[in-house]
Protein backbone atom coordinates (compact mmCIF):
# COMPACT_ATOMS: atom_id res chain seq x y z
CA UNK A 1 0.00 0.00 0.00
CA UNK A 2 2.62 2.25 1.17
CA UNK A 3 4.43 1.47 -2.59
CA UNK A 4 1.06 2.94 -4.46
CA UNK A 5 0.81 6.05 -2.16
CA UNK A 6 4.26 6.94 -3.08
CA UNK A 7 3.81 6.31 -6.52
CA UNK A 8 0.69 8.17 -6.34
CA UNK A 9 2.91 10.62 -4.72
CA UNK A 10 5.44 11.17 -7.21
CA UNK A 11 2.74 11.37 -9.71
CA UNK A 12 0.43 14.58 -8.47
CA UNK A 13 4.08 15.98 -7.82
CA UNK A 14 5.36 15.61 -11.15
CA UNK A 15 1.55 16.42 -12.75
CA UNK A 16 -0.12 19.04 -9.94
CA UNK A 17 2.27 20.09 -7.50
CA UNK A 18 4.84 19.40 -4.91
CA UNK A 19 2.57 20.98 -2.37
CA UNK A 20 -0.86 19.35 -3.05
CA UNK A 21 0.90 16.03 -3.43
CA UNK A 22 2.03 16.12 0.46
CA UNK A 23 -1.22 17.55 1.03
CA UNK A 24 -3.21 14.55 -0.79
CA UNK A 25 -0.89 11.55 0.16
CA UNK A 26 1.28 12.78 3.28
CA UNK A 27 -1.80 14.71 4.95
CA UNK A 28 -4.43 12.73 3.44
CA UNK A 29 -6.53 15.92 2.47
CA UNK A 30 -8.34 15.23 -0.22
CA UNK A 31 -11.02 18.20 0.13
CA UNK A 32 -8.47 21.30 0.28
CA UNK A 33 -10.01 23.45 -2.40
CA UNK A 34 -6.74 25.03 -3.49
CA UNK A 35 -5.79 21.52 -4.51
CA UNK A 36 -8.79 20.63 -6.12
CA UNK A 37 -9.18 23.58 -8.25
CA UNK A 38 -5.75 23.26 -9.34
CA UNK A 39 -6.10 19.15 -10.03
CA UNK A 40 -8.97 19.94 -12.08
CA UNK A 41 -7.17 22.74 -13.89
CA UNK A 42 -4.13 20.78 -14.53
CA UNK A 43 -6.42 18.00 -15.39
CA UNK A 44 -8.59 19.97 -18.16
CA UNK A 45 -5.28 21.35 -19.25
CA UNK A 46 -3.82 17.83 -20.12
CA UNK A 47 -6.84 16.86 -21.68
CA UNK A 48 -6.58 19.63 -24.06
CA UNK A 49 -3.55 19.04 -24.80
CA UNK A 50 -4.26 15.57 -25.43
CA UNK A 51 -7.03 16.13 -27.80
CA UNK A 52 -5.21 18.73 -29.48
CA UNK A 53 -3.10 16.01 -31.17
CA UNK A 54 -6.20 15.29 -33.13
CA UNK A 55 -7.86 18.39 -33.36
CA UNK A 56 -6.91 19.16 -37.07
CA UNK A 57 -6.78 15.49 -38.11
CA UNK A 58 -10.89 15.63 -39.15
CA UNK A 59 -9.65 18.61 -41.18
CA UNK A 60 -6.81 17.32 -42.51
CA UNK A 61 -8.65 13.75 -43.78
CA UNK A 62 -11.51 15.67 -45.32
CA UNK A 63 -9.54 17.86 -47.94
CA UNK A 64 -7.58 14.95 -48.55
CA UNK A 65 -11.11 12.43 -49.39
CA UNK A 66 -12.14 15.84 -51.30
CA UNK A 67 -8.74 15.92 -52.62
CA UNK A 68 -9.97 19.83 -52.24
CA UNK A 69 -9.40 22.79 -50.63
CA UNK A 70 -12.12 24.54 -51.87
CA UNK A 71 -14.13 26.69 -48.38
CA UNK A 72 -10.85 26.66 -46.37
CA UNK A 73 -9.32 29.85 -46.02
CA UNK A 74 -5.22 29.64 -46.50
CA UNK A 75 -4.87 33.12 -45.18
CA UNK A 76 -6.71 32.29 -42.12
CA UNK A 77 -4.47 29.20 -41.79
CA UNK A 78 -1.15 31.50 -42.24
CA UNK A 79 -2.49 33.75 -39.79
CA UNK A 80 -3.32 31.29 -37.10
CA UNK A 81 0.01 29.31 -37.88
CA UNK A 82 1.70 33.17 -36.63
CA UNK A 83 -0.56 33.09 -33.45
CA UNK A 84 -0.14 29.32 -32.39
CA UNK A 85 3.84 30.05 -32.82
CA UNK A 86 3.53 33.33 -31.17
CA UNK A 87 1.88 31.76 -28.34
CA UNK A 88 4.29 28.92 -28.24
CA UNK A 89 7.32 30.74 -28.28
CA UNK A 90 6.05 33.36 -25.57
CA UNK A 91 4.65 30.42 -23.51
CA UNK A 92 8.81 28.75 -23.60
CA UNK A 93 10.51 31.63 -22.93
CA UNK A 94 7.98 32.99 -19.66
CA UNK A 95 8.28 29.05 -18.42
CA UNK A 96 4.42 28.56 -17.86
CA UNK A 97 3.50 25.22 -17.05
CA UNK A 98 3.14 23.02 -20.03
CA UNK A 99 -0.43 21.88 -19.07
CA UNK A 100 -1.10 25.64 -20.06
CA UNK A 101 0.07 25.59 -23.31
CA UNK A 102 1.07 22.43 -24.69
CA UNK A 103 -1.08 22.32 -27.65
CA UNK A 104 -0.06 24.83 -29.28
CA UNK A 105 3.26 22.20 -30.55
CA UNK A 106 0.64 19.56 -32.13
CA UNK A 107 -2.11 22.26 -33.24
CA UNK A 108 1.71 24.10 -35.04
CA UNK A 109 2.67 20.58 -36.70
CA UNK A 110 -0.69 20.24 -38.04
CA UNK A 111 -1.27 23.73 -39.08
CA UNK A 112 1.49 23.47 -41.03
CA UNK A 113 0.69 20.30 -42.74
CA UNK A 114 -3.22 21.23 -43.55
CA UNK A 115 -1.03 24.88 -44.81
CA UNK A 116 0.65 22.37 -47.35
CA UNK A 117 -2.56 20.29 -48.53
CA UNK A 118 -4.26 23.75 -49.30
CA UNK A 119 -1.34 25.10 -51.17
CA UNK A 120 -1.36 21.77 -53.11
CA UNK A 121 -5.13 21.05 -53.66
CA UNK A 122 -5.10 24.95 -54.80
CA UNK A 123 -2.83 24.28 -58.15
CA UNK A 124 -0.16 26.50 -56.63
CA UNK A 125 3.46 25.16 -57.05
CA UNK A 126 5.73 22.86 -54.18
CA UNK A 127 7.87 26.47 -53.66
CA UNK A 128 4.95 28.70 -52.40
CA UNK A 129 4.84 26.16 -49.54
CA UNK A 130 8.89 26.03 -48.84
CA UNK A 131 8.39 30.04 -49.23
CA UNK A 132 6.29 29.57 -46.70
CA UNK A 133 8.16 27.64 -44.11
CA UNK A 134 10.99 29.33 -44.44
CA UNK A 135 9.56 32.57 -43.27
CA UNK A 136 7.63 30.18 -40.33
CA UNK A 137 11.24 29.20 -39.44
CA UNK A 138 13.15 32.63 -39.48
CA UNK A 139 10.29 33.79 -37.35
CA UNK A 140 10.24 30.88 -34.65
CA UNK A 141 14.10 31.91 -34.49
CA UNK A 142 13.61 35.21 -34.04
CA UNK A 143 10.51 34.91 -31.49
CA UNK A 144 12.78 32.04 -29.17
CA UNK A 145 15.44 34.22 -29.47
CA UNK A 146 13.50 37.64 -27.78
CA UNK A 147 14.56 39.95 -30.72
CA UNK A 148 12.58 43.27 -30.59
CA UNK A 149 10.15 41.68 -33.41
CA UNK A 150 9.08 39.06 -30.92
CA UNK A 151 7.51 42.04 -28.34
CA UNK A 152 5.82 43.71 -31.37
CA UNK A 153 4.44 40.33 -32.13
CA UNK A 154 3.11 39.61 -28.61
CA UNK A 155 1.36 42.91 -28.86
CA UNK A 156 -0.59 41.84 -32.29
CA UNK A 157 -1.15 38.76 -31.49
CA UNK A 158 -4.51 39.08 -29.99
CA UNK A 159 -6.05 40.92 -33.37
CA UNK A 160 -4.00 38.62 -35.47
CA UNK A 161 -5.90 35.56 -34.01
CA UNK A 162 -9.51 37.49 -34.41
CA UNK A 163 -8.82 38.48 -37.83
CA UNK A 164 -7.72 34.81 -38.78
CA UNK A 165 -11.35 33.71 -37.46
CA UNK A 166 -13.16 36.77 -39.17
CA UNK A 167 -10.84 35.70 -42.58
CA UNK A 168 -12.80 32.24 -42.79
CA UNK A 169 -16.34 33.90 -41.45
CA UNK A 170 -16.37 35.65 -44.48
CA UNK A 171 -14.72 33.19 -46.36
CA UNK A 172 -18.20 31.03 -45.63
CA UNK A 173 -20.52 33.31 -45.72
CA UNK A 174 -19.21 34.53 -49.49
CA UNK A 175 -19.42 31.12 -50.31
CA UNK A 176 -22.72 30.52 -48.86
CA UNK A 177 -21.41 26.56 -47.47
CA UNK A 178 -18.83 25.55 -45.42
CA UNK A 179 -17.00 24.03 -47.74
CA UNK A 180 -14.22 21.29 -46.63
CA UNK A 181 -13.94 23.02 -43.83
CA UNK A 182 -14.59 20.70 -40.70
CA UNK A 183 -17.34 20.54 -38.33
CA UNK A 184 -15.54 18.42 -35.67
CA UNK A 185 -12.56 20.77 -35.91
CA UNK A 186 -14.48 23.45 -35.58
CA UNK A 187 -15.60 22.33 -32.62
CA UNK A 188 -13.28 21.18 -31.07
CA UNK A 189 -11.18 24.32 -31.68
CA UNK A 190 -14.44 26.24 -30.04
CA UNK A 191 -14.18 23.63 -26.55
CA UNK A 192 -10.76 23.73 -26.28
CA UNK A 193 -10.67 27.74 -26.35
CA UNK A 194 -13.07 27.36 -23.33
CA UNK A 195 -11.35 25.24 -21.68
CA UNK A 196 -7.76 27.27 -21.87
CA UNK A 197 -9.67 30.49 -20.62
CA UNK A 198 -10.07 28.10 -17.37
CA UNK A 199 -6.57 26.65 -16.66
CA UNK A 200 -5.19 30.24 -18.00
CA UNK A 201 -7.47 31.74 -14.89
CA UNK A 202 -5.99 29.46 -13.02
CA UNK A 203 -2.31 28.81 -13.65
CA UNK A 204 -0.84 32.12 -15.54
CA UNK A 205 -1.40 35.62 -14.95
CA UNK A 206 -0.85 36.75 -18.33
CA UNK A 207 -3.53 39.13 -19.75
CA UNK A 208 -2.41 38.72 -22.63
CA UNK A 209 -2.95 34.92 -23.04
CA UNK A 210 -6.68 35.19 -21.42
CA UNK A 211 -8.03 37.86 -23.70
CA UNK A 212 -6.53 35.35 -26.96
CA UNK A 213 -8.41 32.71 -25.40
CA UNK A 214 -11.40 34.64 -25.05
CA UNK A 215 -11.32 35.95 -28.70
CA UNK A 216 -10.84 32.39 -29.67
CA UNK A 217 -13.73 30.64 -27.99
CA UNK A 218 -15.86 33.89 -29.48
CA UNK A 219 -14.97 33.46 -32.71
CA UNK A 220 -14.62 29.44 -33.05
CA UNK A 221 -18.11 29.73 -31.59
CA UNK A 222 -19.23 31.90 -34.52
CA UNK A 223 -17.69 29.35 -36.79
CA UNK A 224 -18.72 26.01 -35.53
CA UNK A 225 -22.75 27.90 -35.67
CA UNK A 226 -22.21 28.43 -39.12
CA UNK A 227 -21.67 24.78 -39.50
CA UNK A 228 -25.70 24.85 -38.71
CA UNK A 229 -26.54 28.10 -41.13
CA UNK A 230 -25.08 26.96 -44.23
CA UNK A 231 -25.38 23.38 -43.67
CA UNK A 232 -23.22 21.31 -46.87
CA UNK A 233 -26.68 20.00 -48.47
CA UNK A 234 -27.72 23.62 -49.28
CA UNK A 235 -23.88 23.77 -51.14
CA UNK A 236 -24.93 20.76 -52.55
CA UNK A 237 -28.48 21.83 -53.91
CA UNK A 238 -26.87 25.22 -55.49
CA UNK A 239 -24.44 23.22 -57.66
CA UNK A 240 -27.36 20.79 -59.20
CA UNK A 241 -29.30 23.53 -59.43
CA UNK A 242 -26.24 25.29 -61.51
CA UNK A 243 -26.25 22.20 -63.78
């Protein structure tokens, strides 16, 4: 028994904290509130995290069943790629607590896979995407690094996220459908905004990060709904119509 209480131990040291491990295993408290509240934070933090390896995946396996981009905004994609790298390099160099912002690596490789497909599936040539990444890599050098650019950066990132979101509004309400744009991503993206404003409440005081968050879950709210407006049969009617 003693064995699986220090295990236990080590664990919600490693995972929570050294404090609300002694407090759970060594005190036996398992109803102080500080260390609740932060067990569920952390805990709703790792789960993000964990889903976030997925997140994009939906997204990523429709355009290529489609084998089309057609709906999904690549300037929205660029622009959330700079926010998601912002974020992550910030998030490294300030040493928050990776439950905070751990997504952001998985949600980066993805974005800049699904930045490839849409490139591709658009008939534009294999250098517009190494163009691409080779900015995307300059510019994680120079945010890791704290160059001046990086504070400027910080600064926009907040309107550089909400204008990414607005970009692919408009993008499906021109269109009148959603395209291949995904409904599970969508969603996803919407929960896992709420769920960071939580654990961001909670574990960093960084204005800066909360009102991103907040944006986010707005905005990936206003997305996801549109999912329900201009639902993919109406697309579908309009084109036989057309023919």
């Amino acid at each position: 028994m003693e064995a699986i209480i220090g295990i236990l131990h080590t664990l919600a040291a490693t995972l929570v904290s050294p404090l609300c491990a002694d407090t759970f295993f060594l005190d036996m408290n398992f109803l102080d509130k500080e260390c609740l509240t932060l067990t569920l934070s952390k805990g709703l933090g790792y789960g993000v995290v964990a889903g976030a390896a997925i997140v994009k995946v939906p997204q990523i396996i429709k355009i290529l069943k489609a084998k089309s981009a057609q709906g999904v905004s690549l300037a929205a994609h660029l622009q959330e790629l700079l926010v998601y790298t912002v974020s992550l390099t910030r998030n490294l160099r300030l040493g928050h607590p990776i439950s905070t912002w751990g997504e952001n690596v998985f949600i980066t490789v993805q974005l800049l896979v699904l930045i490839w497909l849409i490139v591709h599936y658009n008939g534009q040539r294999f250098s517009t995407t190494l163009i691409i990444y080779s900015i995307w890599t300059a510019l994680t050098y120079i945010l890791l690094n704290g160059i001046r650019l990086a504070k400027t950066l910080n600064s926009l990132c907040i309107p550089i996220a909400a204008f990414s979101r607005l970009t692919q509004i408009v993008t499906i309400i021109r269109n009148g459908a959603t395209g291949q744009l995904s409904p599970i991503t969508s969603g996803l993206n919407f929960i896992g905004a709420v769920a960071r404003v939580g654990t961001t409440l909670k574990e960093v005081d960084d204005v800066v990060i909360l009102t991103n968050f907040l944006v986010s879950a707005l905005l990936n709210f206003t997305i996801f709904a549109l999912f329900f407006i201009y639902r993919q049969d109406r697309a579908t009617d309009k084109s036989k119509k057309t023919k």
